[in-house]
PDB file of N, CA and C in Angstrom:
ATOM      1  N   UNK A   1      93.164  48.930  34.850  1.00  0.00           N
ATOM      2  CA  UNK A   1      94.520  49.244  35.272  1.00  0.00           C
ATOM      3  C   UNK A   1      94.944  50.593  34.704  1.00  0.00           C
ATOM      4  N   UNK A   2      96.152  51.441  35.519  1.00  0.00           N
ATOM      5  CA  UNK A   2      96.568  52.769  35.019  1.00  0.00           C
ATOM      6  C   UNK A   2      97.998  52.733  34.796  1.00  0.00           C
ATOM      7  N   UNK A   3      98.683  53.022  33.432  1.00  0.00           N
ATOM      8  CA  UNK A   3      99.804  53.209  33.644  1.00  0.00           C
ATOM      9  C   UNK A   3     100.435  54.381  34.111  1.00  0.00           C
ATOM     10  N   UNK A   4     101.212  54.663  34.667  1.00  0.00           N
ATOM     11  CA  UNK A   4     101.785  55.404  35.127  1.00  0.00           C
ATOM     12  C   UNK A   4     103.211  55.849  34.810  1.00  0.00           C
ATOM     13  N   UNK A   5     104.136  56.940  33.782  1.00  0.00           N
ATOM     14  CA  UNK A   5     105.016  57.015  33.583  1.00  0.00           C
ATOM     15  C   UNK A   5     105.713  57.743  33.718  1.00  0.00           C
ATOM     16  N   UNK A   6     106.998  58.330  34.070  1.00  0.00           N
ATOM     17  CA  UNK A   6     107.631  59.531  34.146  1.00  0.00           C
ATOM     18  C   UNK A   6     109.291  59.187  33.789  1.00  0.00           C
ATOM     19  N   UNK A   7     109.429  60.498  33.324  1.00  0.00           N
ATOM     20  CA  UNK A   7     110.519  61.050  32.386  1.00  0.00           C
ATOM     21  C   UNK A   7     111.563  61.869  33.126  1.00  0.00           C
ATOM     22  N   UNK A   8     112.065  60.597  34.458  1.00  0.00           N
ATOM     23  CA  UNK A   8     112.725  61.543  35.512  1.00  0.00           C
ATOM     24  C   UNK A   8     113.591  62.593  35.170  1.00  0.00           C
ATOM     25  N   UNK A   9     114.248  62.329  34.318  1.00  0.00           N
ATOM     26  CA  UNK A   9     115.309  63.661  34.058  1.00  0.00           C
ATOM     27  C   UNK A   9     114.837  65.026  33.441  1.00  0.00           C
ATOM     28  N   UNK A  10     113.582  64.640  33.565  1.00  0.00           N
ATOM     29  CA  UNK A  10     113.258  66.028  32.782  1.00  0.00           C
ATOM     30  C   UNK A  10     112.426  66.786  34.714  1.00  0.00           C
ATOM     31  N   UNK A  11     112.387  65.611  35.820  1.00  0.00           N
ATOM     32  CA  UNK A  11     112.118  66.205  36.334  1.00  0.00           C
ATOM     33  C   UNK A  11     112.990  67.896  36.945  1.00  0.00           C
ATOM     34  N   UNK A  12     111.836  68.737  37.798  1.00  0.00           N
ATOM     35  CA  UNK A  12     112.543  69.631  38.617  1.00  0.00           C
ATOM     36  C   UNK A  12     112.373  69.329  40.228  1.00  0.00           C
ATOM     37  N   UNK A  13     112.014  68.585  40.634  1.00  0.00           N
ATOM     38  CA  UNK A  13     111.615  68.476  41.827  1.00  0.00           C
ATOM     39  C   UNK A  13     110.600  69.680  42.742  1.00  0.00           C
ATOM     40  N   UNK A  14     109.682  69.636  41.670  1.00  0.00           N
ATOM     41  CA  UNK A  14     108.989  70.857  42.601  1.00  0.00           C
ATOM     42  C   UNK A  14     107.740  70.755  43.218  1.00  0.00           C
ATOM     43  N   UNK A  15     107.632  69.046  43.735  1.00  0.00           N
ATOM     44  CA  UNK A  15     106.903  68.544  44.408  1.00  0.00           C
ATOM     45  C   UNK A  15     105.673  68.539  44.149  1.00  0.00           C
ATOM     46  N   UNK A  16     105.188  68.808  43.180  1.00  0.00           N
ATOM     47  CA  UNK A  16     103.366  69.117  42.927  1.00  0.00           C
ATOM     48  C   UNK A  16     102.894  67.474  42.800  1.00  0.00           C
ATOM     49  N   UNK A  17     103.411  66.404  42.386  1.00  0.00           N
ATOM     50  CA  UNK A  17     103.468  64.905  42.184  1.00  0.00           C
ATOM     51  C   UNK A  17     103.570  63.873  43.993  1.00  0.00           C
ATOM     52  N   UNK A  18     104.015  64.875  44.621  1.00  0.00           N
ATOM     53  CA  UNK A  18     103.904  64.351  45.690  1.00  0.00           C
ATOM     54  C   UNK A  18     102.911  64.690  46.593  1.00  0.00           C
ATOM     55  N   UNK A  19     102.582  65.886  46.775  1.00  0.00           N
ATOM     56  CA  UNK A  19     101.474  66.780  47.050  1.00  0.00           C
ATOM     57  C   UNK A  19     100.142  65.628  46.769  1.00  0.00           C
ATOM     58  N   UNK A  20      99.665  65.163  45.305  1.00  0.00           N
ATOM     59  CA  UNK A  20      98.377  64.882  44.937  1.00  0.00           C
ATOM     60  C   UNK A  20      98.250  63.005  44.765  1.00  0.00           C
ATOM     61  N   UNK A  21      99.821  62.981  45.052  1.00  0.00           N
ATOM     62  CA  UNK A  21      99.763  61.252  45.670  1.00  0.00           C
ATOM     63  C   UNK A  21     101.075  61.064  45.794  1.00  0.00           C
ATOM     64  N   UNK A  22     101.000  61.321  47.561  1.00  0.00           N
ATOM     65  CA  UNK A  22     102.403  60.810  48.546  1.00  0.00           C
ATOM     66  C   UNK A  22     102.512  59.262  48.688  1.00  0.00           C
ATOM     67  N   UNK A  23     101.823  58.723  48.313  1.00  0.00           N
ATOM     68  CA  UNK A  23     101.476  57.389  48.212  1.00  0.00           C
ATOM     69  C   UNK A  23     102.314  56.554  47.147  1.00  0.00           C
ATOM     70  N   UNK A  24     102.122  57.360  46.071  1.00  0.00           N
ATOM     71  CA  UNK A  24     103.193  57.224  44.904  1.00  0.00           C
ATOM     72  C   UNK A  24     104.393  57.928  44.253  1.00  0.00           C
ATOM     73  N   UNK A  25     104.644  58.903  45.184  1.00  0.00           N
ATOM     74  CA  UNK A  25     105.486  59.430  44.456  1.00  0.00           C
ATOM     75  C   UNK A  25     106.289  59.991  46.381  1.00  0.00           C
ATOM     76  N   UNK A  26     107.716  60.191  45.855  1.00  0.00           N
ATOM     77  CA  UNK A  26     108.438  60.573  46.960  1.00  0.00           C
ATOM     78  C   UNK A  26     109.648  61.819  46.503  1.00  0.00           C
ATOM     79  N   UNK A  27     110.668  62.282  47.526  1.00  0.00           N
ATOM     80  CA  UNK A  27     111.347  63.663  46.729  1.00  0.00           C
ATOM     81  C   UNK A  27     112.708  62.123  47.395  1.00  0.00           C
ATOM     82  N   UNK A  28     113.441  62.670  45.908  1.00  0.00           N
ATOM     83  CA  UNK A  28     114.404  61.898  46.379  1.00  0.00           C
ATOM     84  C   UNK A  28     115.793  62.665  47.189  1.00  0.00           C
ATOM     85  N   UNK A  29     116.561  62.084  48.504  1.00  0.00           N
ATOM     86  CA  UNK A  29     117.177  62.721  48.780  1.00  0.00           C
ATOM     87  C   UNK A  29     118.385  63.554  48.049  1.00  0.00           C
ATOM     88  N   UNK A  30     118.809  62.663  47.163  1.00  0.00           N
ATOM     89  CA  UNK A  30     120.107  61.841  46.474  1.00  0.00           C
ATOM     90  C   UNK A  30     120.091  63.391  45.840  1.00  0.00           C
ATOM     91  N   UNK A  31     119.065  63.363  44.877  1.00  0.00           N
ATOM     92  CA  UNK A  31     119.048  64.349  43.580  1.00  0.00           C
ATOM     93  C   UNK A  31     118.423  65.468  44.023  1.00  0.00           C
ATOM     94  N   UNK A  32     117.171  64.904  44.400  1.00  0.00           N
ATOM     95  CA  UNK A  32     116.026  66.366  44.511  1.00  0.00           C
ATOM     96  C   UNK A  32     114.963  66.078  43.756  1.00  0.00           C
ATOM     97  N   UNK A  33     115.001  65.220  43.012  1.00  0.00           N
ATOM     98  CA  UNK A  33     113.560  64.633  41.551  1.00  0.00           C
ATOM     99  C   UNK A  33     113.411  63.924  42.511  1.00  0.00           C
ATOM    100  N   UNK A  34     111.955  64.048  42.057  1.00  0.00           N
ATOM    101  CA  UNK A  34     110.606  63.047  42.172  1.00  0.00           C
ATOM    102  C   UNK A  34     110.586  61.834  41.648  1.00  0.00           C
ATOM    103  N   UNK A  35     110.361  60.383  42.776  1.00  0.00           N
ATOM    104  CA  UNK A  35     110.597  59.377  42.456  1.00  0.00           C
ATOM    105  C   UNK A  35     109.430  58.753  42.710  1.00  0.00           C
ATOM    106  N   UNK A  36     108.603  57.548  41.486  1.00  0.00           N
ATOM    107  CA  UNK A  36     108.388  57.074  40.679  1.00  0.00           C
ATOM    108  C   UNK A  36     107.874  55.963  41.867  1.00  0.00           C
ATOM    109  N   UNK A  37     107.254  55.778  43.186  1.00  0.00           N
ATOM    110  CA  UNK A  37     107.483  54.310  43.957  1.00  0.00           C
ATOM    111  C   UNK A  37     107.244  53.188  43.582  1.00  0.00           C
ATOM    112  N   UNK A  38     108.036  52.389  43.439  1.00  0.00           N
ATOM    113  CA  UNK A  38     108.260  50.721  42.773  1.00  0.00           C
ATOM    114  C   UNK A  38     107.751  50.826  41.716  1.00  0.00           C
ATOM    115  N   UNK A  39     108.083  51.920  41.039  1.00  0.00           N
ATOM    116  CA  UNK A  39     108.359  51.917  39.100  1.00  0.00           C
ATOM    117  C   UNK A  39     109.531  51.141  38.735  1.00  0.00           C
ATOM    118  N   UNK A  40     109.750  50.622  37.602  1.00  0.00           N
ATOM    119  CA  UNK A  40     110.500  49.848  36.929  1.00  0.00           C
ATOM    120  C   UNK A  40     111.088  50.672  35.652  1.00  0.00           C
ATOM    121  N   UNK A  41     112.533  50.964  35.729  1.00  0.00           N
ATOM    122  CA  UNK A  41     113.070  52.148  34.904  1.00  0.00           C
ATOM    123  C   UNK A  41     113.784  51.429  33.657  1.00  0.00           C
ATOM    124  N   UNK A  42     113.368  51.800  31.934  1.00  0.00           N
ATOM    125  CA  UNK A  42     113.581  51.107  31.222  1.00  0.00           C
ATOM    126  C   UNK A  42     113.679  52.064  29.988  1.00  0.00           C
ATOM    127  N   UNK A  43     115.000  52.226  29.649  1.00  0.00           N
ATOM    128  CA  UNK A  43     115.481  53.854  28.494  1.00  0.00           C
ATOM    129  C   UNK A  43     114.918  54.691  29.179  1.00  0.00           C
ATOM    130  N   UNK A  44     115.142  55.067  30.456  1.00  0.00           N
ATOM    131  CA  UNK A  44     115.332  56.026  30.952  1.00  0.00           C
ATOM    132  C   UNK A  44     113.436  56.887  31.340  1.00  0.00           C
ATOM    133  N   UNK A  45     112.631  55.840  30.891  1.00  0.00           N
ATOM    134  CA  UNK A  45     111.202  56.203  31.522  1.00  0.00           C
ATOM    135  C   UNK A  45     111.293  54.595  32.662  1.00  0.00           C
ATOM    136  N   UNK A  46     110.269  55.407  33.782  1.00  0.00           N
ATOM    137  CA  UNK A  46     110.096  54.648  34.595  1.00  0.00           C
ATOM    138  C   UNK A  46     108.713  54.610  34.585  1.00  0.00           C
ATOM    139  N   UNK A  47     108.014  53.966  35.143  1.00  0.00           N
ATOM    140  CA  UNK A  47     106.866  52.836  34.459  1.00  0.00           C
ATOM    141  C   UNK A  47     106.394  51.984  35.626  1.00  0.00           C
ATOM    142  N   UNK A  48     104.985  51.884  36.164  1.00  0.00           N
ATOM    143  CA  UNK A  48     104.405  51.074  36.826  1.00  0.00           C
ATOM    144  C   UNK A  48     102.472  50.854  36.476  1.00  0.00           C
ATOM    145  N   UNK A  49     102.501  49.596  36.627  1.00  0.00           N
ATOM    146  CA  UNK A  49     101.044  49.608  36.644  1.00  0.00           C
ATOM    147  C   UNK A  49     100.188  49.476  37.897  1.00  0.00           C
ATOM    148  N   UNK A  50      99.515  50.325  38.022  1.00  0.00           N
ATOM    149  CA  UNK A  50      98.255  50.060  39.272  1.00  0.00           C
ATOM    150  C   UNK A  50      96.897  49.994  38.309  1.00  0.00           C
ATOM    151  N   UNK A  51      96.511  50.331  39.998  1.00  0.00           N
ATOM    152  CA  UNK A  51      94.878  49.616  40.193  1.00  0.00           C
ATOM    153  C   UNK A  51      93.920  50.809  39.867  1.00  0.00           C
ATOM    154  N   UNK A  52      92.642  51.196  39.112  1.00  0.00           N
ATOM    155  CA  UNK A  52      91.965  52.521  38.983  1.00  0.00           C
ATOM    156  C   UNK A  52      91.761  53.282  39.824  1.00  0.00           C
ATOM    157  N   UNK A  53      92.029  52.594  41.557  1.00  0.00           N
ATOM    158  CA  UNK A  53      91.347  53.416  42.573  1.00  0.00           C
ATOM    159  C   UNK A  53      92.770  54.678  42.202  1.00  0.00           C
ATOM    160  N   UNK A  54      93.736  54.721  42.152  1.00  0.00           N
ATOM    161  CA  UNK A  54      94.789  55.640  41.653  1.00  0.00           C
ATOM    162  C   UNK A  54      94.924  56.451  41.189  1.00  0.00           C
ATOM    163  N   UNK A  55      93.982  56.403  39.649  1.00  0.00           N
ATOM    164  CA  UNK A  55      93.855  57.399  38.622  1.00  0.00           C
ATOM    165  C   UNK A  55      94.067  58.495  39.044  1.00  0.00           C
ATOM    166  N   UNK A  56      92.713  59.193  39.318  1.00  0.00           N
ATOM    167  CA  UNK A  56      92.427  60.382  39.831  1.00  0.00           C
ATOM    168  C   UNK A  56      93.622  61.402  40.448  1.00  0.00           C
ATOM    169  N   UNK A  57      94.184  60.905  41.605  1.00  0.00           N
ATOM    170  CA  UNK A  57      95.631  61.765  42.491  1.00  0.00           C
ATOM    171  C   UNK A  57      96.332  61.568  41.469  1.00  0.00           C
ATOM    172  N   UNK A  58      96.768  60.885  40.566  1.00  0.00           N
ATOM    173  CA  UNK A  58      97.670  60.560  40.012  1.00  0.00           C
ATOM    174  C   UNK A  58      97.472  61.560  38.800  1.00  0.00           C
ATOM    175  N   UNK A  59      96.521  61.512  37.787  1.00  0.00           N
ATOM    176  CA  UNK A  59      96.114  62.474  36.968  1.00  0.00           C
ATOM    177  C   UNK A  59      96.115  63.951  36.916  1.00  0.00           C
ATOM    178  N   UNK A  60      95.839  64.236  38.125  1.00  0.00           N
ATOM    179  CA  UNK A  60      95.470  65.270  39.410  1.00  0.00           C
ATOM    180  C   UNK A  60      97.405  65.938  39.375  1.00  0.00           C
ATOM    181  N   UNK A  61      98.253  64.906  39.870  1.00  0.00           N
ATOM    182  CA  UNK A  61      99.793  64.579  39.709  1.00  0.00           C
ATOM    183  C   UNK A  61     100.494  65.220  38.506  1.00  0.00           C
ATOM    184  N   UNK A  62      99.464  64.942  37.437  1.00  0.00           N
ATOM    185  CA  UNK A  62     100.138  65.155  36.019  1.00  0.00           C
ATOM    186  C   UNK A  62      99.765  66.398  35.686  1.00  0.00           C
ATOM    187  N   UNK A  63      98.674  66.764  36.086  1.00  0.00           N
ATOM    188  CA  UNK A  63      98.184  67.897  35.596  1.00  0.00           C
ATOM    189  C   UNK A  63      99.417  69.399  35.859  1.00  0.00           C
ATOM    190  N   UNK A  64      99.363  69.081  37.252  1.00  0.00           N
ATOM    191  CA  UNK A  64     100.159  70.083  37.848  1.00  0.00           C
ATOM    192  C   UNK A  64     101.956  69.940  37.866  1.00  0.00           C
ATOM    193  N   UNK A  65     102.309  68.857  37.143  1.00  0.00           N
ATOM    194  CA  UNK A  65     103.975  69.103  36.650  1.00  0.00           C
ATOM    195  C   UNK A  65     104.060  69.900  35.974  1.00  0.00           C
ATOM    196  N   UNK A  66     104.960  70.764  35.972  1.00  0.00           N
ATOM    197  CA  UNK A  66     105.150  72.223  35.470  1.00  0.00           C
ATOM    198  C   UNK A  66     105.841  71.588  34.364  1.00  0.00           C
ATOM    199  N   UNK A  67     106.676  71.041  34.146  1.00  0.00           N
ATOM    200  CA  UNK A  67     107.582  70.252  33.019  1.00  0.00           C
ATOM    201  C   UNK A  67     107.000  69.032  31.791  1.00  0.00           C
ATOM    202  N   UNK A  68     105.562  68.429  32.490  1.00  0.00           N
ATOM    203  CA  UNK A  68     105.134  67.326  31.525  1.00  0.00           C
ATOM    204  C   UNK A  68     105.763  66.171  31.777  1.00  0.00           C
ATOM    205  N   UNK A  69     106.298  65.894  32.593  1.00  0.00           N
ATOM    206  CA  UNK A  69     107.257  64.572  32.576  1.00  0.00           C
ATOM    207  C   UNK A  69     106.482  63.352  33.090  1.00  0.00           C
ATOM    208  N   UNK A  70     104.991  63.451  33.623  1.00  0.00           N
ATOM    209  CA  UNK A  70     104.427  62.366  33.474  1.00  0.00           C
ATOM    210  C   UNK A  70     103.399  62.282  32.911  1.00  0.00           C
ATOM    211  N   UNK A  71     102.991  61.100  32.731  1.00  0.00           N
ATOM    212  CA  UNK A  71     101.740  60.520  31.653  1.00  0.00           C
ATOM    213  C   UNK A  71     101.199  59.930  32.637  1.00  0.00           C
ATOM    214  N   UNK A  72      99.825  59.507  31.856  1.00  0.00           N
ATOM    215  CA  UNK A  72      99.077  58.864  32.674  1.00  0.00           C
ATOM    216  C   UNK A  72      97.571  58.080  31.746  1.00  0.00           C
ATOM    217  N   UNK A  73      97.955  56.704  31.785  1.00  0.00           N
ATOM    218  CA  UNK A  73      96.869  56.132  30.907  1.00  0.00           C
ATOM    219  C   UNK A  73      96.308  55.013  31.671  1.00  0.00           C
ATOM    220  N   UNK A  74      94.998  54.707  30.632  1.00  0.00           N
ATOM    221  CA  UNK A  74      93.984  53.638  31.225  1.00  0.00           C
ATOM    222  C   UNK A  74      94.400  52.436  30.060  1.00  0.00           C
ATOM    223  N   UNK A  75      94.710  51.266  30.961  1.00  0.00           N
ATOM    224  CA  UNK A  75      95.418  50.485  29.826  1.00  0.00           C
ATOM    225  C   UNK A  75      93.958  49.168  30.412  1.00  0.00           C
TER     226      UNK A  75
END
């Protein structure tokens, strides 16, 4: 399994997270940050677990946030 976390408010919305998995991640209209799909938001990190086929785009995801606002572990 991979966790998956992000630190929305630190997002900028500059889409590089959606780009390398549209699958998981979306631009939200509301704000403009990058949202988290069916993450579970808890002190203000939001948080989901998947499956390994994920990793990779997702990692791929983290690499390229200009800000750091997500993580990404093998739990």
């Amino acid at each position: 399994m991979v966790r998956i976390s992000q630190q929305r408010v630190k997002c900028i919305g500059c889409n590089a997270c959606v780009e390398a998995a549209p699958y998981r991640w979306r631009m939200s209209r509301k704000d403009g940050k990058c949202t988290l799909i069916q993450a579970v938001e808890k002190r203000g990190m939001f948080n989901i677990l998947v499956t390994d086929d994920e990793y990779d785009a997702n990692v791929d995801a983290a690499m390229h946030c200009p800000v750091n606002c997500i993580k990404i572990e093998q739990v």
